[in-house]
Every structure is written in structure tokens, then in C-alpha cells.
Protein backbone atom coordinates (compact mmCIF):
# COMPACT_ATOMS: atom_id res chain seq x y z
CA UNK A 1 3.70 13.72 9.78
CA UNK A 2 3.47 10.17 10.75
CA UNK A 3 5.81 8.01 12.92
CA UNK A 4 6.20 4.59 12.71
CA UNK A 5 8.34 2.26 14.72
CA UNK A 6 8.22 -1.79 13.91
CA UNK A 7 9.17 -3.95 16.27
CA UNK A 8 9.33 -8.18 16.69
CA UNK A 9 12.24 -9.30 14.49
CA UNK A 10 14.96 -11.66 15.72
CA UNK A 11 16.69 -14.92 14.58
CA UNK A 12 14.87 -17.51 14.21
CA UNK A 13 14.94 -21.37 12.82
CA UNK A 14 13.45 -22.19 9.67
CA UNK A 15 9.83 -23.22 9.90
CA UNK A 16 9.18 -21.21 13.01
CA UNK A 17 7.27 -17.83 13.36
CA UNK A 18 7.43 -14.29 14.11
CA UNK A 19 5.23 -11.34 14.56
CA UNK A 20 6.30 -8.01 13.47
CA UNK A 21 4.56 -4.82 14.79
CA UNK A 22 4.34 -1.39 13.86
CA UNK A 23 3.21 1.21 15.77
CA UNK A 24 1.94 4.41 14.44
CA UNK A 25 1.60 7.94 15.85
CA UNK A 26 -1.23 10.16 14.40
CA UNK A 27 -4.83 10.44 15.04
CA UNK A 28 -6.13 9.53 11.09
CA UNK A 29 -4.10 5.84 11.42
CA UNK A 30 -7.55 3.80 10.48
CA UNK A 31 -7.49 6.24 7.09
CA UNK A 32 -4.78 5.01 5.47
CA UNK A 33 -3.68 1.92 3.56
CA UNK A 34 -0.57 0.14 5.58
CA UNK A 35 1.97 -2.25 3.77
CA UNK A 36 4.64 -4.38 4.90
CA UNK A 37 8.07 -4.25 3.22
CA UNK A 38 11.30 -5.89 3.21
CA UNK A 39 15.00 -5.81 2.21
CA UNK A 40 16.76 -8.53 1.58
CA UNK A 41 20.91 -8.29 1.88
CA UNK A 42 22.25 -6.63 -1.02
CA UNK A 43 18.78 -6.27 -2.81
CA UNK A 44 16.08 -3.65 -3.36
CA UNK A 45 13.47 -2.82 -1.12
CA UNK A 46 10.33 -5.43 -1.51
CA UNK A 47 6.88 -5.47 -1.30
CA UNK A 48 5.19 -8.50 0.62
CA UNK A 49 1.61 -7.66 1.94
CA UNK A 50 -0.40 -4.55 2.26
CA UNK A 51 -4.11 -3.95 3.91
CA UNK A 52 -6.70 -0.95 3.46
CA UNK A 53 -7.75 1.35 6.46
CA UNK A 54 -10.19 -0.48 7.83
CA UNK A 55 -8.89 -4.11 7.21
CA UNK A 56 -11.25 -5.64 5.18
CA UNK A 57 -8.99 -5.60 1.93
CA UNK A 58 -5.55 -7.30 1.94
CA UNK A 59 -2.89 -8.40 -0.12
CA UNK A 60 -0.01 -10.76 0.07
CA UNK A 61 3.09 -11.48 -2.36
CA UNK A 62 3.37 -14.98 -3.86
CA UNK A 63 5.93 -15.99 -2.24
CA UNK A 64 4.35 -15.38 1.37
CA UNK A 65 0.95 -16.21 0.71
CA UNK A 66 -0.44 -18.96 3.06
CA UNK A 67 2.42 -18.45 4.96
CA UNK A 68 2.37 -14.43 6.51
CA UNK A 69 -0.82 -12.38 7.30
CA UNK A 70 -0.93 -8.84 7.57
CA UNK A 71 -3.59 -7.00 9.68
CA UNK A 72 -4.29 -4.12 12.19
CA UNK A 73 -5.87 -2.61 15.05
CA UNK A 74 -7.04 0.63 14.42
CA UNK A 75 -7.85 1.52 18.26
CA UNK A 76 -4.26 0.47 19.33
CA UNK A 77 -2.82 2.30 15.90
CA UNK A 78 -0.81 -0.97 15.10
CA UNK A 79 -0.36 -3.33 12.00
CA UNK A 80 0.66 -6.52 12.33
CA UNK A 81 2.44 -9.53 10.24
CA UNK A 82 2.01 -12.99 11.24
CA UNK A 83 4.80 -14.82 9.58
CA UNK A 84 4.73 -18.59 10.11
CA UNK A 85 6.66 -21.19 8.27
CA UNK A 86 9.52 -19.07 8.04
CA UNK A 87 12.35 -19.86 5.34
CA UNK A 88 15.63 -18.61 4.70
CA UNK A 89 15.08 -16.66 2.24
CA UNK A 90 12.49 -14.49 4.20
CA UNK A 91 15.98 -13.19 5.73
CA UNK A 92 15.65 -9.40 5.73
CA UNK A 93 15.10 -5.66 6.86
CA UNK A 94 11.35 -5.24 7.29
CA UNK A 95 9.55 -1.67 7.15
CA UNK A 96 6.09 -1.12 7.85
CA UNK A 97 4.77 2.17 5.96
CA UNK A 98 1.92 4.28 5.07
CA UNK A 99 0.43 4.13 1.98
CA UNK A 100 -1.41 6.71 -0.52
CA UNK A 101 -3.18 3.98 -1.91
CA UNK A 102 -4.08 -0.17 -1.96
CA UNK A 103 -0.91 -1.15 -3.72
CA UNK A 104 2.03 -3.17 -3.86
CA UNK A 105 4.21 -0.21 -5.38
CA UNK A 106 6.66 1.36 -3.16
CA UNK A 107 6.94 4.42 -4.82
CA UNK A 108 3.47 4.80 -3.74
CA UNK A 109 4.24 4.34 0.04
CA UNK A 110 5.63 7.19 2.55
CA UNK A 111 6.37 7.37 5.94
CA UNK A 112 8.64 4.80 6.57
CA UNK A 113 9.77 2.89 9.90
CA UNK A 114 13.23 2.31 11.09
CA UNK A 115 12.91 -1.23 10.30
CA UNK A 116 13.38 -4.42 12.13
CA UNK A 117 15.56 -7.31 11.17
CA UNK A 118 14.48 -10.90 10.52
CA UNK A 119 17.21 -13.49 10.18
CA UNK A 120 16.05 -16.81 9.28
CA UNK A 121 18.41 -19.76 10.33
CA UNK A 122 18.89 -23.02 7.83
């Protein structure tokens, strides 16, 4: 069993930044591929960025690339996403969660957070 609890949302205006965290219980955290997620009001659950165990691989949507970075320290059992240049439409519920394998599918991620909420003002 794995815990994770993200942290860092807020409102904020457009073009600014935020950095979401997620902590993760567990002693095996470097093994396993970590991906960011989010929900946008009244839609499905999204993927945005994902990164192997020990960080060298990583992967970002379209629609966030250049703008968010996803990465981790494995000896503080954290991931990170760096979101800069924030837009409306990055307005969402955003889960951090453990994957079984480098991908952007969600059916292929377990171990969910609680989420944390990112509102992005106009």
C-alpha cells in the first residue's frame, strides 16, 4: 500500500506559477513511475505529465509542455510539478499517483492522492 498526499494548489492569476507536491509513504518510492493528473470541472480525469523512477525519463501533455515540469526526489519520497505560465483553463483537481508503467494512461495508474485544487483566475 502506498499513500500519497499532494499539496501546493491555490488561486492564482493567469500567467503566474505554482508548485504542486506529493508526498509518498513507502520504502520502494524511487521504483515506480509517478504521473501527474488533473480534473477539470465537469470533465474526466486527465493526464498531463508523468516521470520514471529514477527521473531521467519524462513526459508532458501538449498542452503543458514548455509551460509545467514534473520531477522528483527520491530521498525526500516527493514528486513535484512546476507549473508556470498558468492559464485558465489549467483550472482543476490535481492527483499525483503511482504508476505500473511509463504512460500517460490512467487506467494504468493506482494509488491515488486526495488531490489538490488549482484555480486559475482570468
Amino acid at each position: 500500500q502506498v499513500r500519497l498526499v499532494e499539496s501546493g494548489g491555490g488561486l492564482v492569476q493567469a500567467g503566474g506559477s505554482l508548485t504542486l507536491s506529493c508526498a509518498a509513504s513507502g520504502r520502494t518510492f524511487s521504483m515506480h513511475v509517478m504521473g501527474w493528473f488533473r480534473q477539470p470541472p465537469g470533465k474526466e480525469r486527465e493526464f498531463v505529465a508523468t516521470i520514471s523512477g529514477s527521473g531521467a525519463n519524462t513526459y508532458h501533455v501538449d498542452s503543458v509542455k514548455g509551460r509545467f515540469t514534473i520531477s522528483r526526489d527520491n530521498a525526500k519520497n516527493k514528486v513535484y510539478l512546476q507549473m508556470n505560465s498558468l492559464k485558465p483553463e489549467d483550472t482543476a483537481v490535481y492527483y499525483c499517483g503511482v504508476g505500473g508503467k511509463f504512460t500517460s494512461k490512467t487506467t494504468d495508474y493506482y494509488y491515488w492522492g486526495q488531490g489538490t485544487q488549482v484555480t486559475v483566475s482570468s
